[in-house]
Every structure is written in structure tokens, then in C-alpha cells.
N, C-alpha and C. Protein backbone atom coordinates (compact mmCIF):
# COMPACT_ATOMS: atom_id res chain seq x y z
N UNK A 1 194.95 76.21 -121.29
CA UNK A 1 194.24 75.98 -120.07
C UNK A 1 194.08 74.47 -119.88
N UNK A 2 194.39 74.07 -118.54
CA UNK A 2 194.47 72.68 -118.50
C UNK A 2 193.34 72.16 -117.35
N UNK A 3 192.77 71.33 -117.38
CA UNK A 3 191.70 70.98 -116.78
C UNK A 3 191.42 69.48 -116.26
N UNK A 4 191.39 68.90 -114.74
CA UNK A 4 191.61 67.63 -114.80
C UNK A 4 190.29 66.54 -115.37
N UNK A 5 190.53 65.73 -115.83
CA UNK A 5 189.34 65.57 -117.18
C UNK A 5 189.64 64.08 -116.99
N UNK A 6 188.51 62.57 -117.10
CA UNK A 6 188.84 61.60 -117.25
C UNK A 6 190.01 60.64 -116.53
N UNK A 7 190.31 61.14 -115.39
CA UNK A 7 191.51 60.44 -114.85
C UNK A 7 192.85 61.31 -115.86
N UNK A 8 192.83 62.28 -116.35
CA UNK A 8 193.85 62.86 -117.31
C UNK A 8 194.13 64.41 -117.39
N UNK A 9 193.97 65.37 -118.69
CA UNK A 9 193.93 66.85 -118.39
C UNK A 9 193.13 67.00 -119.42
N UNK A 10 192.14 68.04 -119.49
CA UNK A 10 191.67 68.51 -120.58
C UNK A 10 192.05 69.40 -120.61
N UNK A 11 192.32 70.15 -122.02
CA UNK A 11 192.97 71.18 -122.67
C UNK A 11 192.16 71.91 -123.77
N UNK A 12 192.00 73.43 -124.06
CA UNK A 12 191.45 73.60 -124.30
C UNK A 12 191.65 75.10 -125.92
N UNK A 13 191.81 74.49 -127.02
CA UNK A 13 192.41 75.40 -127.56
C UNK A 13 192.32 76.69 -127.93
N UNK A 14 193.03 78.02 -127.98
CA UNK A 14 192.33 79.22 -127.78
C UNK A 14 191.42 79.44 -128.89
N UNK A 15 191.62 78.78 -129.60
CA UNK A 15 190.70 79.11 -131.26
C UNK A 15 189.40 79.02 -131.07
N UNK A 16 189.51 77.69 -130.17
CA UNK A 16 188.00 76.70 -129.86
C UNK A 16 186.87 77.10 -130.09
N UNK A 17 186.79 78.29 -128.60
CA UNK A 17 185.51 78.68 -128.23
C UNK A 17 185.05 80.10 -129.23
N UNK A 18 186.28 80.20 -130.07
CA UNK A 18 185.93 81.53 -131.23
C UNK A 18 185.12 80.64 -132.26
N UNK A 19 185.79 79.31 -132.74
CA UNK A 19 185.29 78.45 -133.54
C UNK A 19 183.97 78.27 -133.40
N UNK A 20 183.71 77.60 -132.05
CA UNK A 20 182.36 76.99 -131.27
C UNK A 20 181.25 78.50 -131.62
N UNK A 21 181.45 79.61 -131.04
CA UNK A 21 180.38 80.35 -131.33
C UNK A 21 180.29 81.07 -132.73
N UNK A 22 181.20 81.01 -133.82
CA UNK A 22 181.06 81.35 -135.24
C UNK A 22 179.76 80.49 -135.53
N UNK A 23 180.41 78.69 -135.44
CA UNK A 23 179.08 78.05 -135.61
C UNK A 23 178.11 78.20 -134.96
N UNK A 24 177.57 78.34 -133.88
CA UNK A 24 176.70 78.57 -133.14
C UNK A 24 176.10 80.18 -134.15
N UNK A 25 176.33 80.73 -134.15
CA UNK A 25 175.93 82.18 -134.48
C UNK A 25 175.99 81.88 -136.54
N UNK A 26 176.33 81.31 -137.02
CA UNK A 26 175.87 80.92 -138.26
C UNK A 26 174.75 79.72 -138.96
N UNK A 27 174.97 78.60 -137.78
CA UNK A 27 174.03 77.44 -138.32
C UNK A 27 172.42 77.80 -137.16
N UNK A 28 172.95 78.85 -135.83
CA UNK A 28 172.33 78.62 -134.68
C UNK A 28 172.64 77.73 -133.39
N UNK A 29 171.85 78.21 -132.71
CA UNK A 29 172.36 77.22 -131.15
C UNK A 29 171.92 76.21 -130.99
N UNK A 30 170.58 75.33 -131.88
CA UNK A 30 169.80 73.83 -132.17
C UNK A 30 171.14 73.25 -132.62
N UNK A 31 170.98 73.44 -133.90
CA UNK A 31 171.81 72.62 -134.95
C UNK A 31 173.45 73.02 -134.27
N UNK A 32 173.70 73.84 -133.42
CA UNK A 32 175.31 73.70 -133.08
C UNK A 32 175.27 72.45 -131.63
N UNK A 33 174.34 72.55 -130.99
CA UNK A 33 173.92 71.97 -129.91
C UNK A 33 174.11 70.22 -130.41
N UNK A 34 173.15 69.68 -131.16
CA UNK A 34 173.20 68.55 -131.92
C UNK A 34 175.22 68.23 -132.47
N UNK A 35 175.64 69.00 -133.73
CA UNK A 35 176.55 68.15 -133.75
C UNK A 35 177.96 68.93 -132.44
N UNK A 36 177.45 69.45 -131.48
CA UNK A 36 178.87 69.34 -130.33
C UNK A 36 178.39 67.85 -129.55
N UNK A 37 176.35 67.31 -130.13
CA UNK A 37 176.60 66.00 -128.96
C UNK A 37 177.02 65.07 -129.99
N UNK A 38 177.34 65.38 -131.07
CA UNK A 38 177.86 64.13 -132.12
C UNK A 38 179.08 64.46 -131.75
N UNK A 39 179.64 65.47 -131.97
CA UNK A 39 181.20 65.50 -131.67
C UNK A 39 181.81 64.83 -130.19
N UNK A 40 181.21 64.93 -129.14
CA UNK A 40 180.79 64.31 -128.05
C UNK A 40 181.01 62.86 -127.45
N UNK A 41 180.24 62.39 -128.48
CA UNK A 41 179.72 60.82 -128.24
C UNK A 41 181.22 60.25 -129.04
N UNK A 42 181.31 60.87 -130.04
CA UNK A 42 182.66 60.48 -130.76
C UNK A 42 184.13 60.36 -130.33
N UNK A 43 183.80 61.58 -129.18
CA UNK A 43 185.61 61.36 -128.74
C UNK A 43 184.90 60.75 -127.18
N UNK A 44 183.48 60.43 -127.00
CA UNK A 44 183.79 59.57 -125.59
C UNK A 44 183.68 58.24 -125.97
N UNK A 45 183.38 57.66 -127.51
CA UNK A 45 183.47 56.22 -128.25
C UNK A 45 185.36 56.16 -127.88
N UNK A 46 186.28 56.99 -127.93
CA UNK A 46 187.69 57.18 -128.28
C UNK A 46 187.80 56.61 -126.85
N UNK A 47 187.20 57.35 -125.57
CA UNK A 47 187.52 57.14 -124.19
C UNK A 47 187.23 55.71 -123.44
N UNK A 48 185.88 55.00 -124.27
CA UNK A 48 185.35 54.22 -123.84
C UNK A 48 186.46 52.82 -124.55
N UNK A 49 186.72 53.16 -125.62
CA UNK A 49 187.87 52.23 -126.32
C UNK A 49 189.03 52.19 -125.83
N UNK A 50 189.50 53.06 -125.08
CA UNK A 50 190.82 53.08 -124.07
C UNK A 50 190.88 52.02 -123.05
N UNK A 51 189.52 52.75 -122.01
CA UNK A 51 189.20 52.00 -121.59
C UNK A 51 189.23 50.43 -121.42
N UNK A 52 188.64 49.95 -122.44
CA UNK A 52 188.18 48.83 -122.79
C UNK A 52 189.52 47.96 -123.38
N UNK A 53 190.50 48.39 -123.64
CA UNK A 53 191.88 47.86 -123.71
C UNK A 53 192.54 47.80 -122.95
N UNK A 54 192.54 48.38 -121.44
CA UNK A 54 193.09 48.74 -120.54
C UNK A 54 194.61 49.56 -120.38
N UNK A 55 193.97 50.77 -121.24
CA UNK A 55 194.78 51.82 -121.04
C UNK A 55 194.09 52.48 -120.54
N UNK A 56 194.98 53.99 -120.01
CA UNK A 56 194.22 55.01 -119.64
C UNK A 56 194.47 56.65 -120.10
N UNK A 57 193.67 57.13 -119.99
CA UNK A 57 193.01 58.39 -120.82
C UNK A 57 194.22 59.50 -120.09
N UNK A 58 195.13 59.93 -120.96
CA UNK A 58 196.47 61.26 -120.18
C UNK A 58 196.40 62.48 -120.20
N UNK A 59 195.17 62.88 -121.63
CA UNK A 59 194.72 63.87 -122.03
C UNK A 59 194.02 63.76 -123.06
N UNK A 60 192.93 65.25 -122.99
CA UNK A 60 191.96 65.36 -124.30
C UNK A 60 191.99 67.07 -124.40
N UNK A 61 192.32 66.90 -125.21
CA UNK A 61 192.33 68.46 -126.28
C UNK A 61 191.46 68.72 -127.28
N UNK A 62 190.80 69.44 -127.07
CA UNK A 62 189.85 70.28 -127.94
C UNK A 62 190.26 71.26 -129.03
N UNK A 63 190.22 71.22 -129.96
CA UNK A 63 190.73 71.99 -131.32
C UNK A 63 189.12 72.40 -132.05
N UNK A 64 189.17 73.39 -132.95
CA UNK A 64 188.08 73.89 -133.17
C UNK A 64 187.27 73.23 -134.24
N UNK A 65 188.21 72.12 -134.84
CA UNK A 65 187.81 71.42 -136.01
C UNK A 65 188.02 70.30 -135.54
N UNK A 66 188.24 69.34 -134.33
CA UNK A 66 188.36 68.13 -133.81
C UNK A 66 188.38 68.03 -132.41
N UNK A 67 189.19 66.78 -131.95
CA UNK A 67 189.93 66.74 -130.73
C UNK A 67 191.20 66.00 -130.59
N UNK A 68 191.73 65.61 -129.87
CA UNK A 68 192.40 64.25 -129.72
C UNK A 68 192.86 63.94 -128.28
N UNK A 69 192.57 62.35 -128.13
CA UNK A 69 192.60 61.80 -126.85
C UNK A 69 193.48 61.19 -126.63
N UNK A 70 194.92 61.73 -125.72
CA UNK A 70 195.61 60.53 -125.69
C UNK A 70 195.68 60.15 -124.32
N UNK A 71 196.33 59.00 -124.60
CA UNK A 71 196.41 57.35 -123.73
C UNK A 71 197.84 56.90 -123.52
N UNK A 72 198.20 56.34 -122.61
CA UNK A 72 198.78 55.47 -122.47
C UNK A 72 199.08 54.43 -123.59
N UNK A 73 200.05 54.21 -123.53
CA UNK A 73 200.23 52.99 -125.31
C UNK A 73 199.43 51.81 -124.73
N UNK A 74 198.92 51.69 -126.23
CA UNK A 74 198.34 50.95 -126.14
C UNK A 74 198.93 49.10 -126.01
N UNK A 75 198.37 48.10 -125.55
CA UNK A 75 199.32 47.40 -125.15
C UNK A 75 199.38 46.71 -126.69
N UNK A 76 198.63 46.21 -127.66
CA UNK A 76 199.16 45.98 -129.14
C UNK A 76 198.58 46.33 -130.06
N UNK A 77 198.50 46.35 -131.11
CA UNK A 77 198.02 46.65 -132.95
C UNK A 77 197.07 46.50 -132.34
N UNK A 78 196.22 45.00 -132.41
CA UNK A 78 194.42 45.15 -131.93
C UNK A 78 194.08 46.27 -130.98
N UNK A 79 194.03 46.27 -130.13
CA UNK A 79 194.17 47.33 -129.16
C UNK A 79 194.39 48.91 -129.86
N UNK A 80 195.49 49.22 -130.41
CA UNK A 80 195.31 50.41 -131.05
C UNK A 80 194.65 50.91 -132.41
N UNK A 81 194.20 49.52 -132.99
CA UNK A 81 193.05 49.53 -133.94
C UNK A 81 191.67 49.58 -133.52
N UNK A 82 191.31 49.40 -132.65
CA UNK A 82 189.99 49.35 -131.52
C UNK A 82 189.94 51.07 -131.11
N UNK A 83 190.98 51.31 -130.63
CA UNK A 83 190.95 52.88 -129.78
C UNK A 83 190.55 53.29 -131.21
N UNK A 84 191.53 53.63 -132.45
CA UNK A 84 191.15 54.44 -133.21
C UNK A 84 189.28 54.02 -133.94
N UNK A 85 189.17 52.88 -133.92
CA UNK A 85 187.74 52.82 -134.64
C UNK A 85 186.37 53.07 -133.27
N UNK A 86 186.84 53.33 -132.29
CA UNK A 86 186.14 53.30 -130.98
C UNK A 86 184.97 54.53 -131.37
N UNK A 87 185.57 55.69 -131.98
CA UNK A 87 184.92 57.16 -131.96
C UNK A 87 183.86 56.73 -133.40
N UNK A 88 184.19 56.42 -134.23
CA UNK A 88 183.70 55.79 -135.67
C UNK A 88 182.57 55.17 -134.82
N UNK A 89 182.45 53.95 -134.11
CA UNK A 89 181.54 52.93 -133.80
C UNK A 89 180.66 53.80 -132.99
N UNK A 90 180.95 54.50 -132.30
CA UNK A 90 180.04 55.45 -131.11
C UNK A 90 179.26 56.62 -132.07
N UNK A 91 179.81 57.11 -132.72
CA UNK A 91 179.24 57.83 -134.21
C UNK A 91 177.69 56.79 -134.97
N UNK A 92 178.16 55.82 -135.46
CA UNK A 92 177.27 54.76 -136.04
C UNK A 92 176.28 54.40 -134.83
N UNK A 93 176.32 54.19 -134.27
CA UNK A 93 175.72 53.63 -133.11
C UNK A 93 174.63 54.26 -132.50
N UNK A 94 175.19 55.75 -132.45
CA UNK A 94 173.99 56.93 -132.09
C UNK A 94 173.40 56.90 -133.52
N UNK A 95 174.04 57.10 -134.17
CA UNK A 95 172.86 57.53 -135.65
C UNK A 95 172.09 56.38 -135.83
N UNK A 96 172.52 55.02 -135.35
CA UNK A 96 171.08 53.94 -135.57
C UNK A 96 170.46 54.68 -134.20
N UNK A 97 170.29 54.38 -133.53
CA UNK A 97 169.31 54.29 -132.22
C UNK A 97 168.62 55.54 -132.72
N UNK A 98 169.29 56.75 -132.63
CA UNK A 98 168.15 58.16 -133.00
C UNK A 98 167.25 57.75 -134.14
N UNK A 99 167.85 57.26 -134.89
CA UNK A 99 167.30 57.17 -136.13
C UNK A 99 165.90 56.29 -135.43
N UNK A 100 165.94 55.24 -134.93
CA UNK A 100 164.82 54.71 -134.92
C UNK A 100 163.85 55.70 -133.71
N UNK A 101 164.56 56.37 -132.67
CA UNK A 101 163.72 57.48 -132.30
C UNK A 101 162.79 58.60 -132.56
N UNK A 102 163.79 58.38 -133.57
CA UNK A 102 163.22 59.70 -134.96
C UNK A 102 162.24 59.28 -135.42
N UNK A 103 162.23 57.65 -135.96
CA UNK A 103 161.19 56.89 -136.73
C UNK A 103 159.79 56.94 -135.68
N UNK A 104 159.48 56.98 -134.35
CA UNK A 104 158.43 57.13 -133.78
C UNK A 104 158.47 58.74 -133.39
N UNK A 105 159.50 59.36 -132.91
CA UNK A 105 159.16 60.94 -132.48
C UNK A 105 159.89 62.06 -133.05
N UNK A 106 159.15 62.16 -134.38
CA UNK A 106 159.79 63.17 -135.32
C UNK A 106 160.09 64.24 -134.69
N UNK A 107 160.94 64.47 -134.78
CA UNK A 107 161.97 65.62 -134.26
C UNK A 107 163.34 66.44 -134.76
N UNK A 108 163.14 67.82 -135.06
CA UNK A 108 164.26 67.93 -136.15
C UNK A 108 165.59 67.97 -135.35
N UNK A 109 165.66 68.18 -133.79
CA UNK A 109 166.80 68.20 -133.08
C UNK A 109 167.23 66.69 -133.39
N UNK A 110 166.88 65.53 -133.42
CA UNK A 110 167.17 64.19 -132.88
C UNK A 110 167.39 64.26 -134.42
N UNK A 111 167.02 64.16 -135.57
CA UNK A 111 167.48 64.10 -137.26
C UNK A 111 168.81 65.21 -137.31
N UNK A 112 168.56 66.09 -137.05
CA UNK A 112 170.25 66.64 -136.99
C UNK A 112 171.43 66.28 -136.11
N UNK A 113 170.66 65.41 -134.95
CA UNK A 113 171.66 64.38 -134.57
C UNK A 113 172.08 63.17 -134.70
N UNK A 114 171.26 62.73 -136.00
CA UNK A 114 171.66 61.57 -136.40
C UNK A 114 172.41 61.76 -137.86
N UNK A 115 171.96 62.95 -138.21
CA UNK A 115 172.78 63.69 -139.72
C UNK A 115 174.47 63.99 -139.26
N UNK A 116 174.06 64.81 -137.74
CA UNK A 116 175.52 65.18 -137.20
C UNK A 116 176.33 63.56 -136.97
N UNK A 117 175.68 62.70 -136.36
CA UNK A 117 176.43 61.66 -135.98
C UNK A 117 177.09 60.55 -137.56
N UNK A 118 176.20 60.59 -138.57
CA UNK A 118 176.34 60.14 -139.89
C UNK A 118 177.79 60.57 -140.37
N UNK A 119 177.63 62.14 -140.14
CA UNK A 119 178.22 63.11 -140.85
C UNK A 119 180.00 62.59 -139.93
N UNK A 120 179.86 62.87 -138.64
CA UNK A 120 181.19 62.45 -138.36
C UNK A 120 181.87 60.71 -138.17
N UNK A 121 180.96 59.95 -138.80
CA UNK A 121 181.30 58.47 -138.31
C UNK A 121 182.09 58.57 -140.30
N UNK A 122 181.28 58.64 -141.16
CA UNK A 122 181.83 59.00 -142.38
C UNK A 122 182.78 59.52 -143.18
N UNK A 123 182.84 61.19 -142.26
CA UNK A 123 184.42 61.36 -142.57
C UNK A 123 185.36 61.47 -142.16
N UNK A 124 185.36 60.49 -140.94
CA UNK A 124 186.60 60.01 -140.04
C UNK A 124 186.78 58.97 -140.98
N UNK A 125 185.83 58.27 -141.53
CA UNK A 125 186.47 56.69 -142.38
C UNK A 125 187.39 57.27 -143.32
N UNK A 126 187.44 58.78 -144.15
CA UNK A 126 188.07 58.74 -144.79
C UNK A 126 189.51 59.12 -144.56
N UNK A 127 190.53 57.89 -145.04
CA UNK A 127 192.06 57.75 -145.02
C UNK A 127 192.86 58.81 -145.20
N UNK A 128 192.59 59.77 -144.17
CA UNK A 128 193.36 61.49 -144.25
C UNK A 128 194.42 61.09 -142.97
N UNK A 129 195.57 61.68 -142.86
CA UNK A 129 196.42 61.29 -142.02
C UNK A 129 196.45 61.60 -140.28
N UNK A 130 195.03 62.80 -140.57
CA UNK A 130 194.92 63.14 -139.13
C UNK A 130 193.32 62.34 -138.85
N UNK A 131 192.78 61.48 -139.74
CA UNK A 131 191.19 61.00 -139.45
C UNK A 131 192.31 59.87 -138.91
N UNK A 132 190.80 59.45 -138.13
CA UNK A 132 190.95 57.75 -137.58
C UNK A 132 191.11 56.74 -138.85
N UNK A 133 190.38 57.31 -139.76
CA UNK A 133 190.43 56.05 -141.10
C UNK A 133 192.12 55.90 -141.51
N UNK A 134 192.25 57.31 -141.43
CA UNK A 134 193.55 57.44 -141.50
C UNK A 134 194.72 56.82 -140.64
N UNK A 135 194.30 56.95 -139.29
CA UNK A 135 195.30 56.17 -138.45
C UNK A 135 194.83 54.36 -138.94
N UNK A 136 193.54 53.89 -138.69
CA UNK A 136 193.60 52.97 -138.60
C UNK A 136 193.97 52.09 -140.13
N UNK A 137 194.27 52.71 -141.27
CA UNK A 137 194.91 52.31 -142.20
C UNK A 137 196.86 52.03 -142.43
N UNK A 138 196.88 52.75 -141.35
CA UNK A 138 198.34 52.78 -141.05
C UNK A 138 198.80 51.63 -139.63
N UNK A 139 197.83 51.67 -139.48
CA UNK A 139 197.83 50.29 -138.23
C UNK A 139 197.86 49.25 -138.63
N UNK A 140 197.02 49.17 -139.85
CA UNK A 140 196.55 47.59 -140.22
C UNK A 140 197.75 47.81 -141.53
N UNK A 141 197.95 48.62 -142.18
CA UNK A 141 199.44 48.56 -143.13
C UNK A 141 201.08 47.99 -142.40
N UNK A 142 201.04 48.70 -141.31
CA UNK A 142 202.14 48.22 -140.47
C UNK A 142 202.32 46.82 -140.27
N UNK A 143 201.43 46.70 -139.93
CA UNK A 143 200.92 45.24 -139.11
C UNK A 143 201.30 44.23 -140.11
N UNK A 144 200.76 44.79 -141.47
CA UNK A 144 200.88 43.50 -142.47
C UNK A 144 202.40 43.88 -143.28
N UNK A 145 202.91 45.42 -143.88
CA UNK A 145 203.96 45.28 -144.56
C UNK A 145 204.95 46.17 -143.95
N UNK A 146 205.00 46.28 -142.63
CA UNK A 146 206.23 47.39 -142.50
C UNK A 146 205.70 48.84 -142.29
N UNK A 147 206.61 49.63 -141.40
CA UNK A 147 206.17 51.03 -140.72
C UNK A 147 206.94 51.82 -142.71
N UNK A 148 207.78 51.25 -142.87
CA UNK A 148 207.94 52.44 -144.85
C UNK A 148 206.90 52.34 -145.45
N UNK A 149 206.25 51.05 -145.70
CA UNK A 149 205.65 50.68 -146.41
C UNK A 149 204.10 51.48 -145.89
N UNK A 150 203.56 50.96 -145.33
CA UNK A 150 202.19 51.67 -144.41
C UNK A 150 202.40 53.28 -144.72
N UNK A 151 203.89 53.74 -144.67
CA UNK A 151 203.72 54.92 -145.11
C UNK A 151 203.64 55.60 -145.80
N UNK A 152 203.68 54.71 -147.25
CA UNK A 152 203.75 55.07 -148.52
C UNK A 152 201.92 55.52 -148.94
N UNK A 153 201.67 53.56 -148.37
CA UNK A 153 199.62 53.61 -148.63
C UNK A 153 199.28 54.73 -148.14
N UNK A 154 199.41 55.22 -146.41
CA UNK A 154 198.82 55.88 -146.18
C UNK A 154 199.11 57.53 -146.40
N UNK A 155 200.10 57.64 -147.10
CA UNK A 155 200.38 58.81 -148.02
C UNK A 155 199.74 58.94 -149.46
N UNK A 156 199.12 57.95 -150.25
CA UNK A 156 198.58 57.74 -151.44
C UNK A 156 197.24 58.29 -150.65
N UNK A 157 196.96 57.16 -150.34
CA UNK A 157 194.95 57.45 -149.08
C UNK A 157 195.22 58.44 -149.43
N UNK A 158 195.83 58.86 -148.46
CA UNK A 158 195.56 60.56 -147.48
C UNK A 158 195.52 61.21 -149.09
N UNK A 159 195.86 61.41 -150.00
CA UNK A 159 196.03 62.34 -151.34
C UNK A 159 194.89 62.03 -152.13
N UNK A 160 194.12 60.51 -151.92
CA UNK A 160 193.00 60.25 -152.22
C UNK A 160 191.68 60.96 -151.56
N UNK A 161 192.05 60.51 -150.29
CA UNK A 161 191.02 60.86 -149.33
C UNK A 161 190.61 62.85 -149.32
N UNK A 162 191.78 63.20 -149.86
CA UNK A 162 191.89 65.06 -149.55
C UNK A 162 190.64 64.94 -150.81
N UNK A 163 191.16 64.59 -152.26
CA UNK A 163 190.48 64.87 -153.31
C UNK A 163 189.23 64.26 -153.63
N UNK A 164 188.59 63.45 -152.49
CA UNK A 164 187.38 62.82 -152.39
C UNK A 164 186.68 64.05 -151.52
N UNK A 165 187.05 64.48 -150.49
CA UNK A 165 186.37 65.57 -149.74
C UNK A 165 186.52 66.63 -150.63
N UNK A 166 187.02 67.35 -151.19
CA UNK A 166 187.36 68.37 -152.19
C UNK A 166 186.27 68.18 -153.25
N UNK A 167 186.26 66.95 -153.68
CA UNK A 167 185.06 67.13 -154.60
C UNK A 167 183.20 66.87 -154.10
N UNK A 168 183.28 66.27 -152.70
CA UNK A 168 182.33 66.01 -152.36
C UNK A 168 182.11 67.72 -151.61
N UNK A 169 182.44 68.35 -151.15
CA UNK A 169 182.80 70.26 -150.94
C UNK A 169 182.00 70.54 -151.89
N UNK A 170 182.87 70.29 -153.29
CA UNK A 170 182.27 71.09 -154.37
C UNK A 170 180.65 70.93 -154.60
N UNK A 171 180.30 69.60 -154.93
CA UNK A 171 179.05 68.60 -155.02
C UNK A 171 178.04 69.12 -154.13
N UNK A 172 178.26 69.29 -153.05
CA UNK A 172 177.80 69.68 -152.13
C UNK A 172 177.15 71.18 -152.25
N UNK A 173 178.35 72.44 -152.61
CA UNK A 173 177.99 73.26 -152.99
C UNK A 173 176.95 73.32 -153.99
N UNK A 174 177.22 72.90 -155.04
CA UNK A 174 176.13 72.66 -155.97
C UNK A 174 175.14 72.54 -155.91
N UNK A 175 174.70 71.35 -154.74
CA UNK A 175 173.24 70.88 -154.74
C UNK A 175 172.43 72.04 -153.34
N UNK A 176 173.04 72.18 -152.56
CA UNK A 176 172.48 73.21 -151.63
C UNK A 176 172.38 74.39 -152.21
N UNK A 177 172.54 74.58 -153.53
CA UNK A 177 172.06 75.80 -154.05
C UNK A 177 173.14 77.12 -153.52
N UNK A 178 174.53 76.92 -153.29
CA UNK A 178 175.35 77.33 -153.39
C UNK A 178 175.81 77.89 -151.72
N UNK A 179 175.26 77.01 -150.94
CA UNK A 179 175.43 77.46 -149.29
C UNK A 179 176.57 76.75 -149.14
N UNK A 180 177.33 77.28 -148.48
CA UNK A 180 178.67 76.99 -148.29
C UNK A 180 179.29 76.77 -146.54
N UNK A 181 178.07 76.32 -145.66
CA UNK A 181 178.11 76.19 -144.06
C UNK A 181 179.22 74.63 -144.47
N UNK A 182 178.87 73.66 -144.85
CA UNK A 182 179.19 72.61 -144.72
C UNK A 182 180.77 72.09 -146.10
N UNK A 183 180.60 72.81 -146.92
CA UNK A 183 181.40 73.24 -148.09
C UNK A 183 182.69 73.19 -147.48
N UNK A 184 182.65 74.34 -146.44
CA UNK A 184 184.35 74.73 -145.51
C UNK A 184 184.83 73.65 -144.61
N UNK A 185 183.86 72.66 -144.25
CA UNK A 185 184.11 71.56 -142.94
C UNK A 185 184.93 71.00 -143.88
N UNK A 186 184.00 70.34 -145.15
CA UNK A 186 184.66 69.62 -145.93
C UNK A 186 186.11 70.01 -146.35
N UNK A 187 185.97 71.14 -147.03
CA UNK A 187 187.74 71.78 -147.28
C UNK A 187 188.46 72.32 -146.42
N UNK A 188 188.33 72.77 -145.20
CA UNK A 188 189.10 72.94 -144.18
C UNK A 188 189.84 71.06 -144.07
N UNK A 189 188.63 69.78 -143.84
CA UNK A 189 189.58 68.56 -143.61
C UNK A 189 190.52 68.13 -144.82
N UNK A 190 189.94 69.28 -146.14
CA UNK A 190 190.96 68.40 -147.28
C UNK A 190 192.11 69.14 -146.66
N UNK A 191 192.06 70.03 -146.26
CA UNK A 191 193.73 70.63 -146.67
C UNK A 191 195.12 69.65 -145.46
N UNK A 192 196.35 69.43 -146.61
CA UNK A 192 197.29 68.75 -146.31
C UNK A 192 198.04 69.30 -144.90
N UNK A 193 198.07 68.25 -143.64
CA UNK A 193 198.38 68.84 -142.56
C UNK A 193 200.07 68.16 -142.32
């Protein structure tokens, strides 16, 4: 289903909205509410970074475990190192400001949106081949040794980055006393795409 979206199409994957209400109907409609506005702010940090390079937005697709926004090429390396850290910075950015919201008007919606926003500025940093950390390690590898080379690092990362989420999954399990809501985010992103 295609939808005109941003000067572009939005698209919408059939999994999505099966995805969207599993969570909704397992964590609830608060806490699903909170991180769809972290997920949110993150791919409109992606839109606002397009923007701001002067490209423009061709499409955004919704997947049940992400999104992705594409653009027009970008016109160089800076520029396509900016788009990819754009969603990262809009992530960080909400989790300060709530956070200090939080600090005068305790609120558990606005703390699970600064947990949700934490939660996705964090493991986009990590160097997986479909995260932003991931693209933007292959940007700044290029840049300095070559498109083989960049692809070697960011094939090591990415094998790093799987077995850092894999064990932080496990860790995780552990300390929540064996709840496994957040366990699957984590190992659903380790697995090799």
C-alpha cells in the first residue's frame, strides 16, 4: 500500500500492523504508544537530515522492526553521514528534554519515552549492517580506505555488533527475572540479514 507521505510515498508493510498490535496487546497501549513516538521522532530526525542537506524524501517504509527513508543521493560523504546520524541525534535529543520534564513532572508515560528514545538512539549506534551505526561506519570507512576495505570493517562490526546484542538479550533476560518482551527486540536485531 502506497501512500503520498513527505513530498514522497509511504509504504506500508503487511507484517507491520500484525507486529504493531502483538506489541500493543503484550507490553499494552501506554508503553506501545511511547516507543511508536520514539520510533517516530527517529525516522523524522532521518527526514529532517535530508532535508537539511538538500535532498529530498522519495519514500518511507514501515517494517515491523524498523523503517527506512529514502532520498535522493545525497550530494556527498558529509551529507550522507549527517542523514544517517540525523535519526540517532533526534533519539538523544528527545531523551534529554523529557528527561528534564520528567525531572519536574513525574510521569511514567514521559520515562518510557525517554527509556524508548535511549533505547533506540543506542542500538542504532551499534555497527550492524542494517543500523545507522552501521551505515555510518561504512561511510566514514569508505571515505578514509576504499569501498573493499570499509567492507571488510564493516563486516567484522556487524559480527561484533550481532554478539554484543546477543549477549546484552541474554543479560537482560537474567536481570528482569526472566521476561523476555525486550530479550526478542534485542535478538530479532542480532540475527545476520
Amino acid at each position: 500500500m502506497y501512500m503520498p507521505f513527505l513530498g514522497g510515498f509511504l509504504r506500508v508493510s503487511v507484517f507491520a500492523p500484525a507486529a504493531f498490535w502483538l506489541l500493543a496487546a503484550s507490553e499494552g497501549f501506554l508503553p506501545f504508544l511511547c516507543i511508536a513516538a520514539a520510533a517516530l521522532a527517529h525516522e523524522a530526525g532521518h527526514a529532517a537530515a535530508i532535508k537539511l542537506v538538500g535532498s529530498r524524501v522519495t519514500r518511507v517504509t514501515v517494517y515491523p522492526f524498523g523503517g527506512l527513508i529514502e532520498c535522493t543521493a545525497a550530494p556527498d560523504t558529509k551529507s550522507a553521514f549527517l542523514i544517517q546520524a540525523g535519526g540517532i541525534a533526534a533519539n538523544a535529543a528527545c531523551a534529554l528534554v523529557f528527561a528534564c520534564v520528567f525531572a519536574f513532572a513525574k510521569n511514567a508515560c514521559v520515562l518510557m519515552f525517554v527509556f524508548a528514545s535511549l533505547f533506540f538512539a543506542l542500538t542504532n549506534l551499534v555497527p550492524l549492517r542494517t543500523s545507522d551505526g552501521g551505515r555510518m561506519l561504512y561511510i566514514a570507512a569508505e571515505s578514509r580506505t576504499g569501498a573493499e576495505r570499509a567492507e571488510t570493517i564493516s563486516r567484522t562490526a556487524a559480527a561484533a555488533g550481532r554478539a554484543a546484542l546477543a549477549a546484552a538479550a541474554l543479560y537482560i533476560l537474567y536481570l528482569s527475572d526472566y521476561n523476555n518482551g525486550l530479550c526478542v527486540i534485542l535478538l530479532i536485531a542480532a540475527i545476520p540479514k
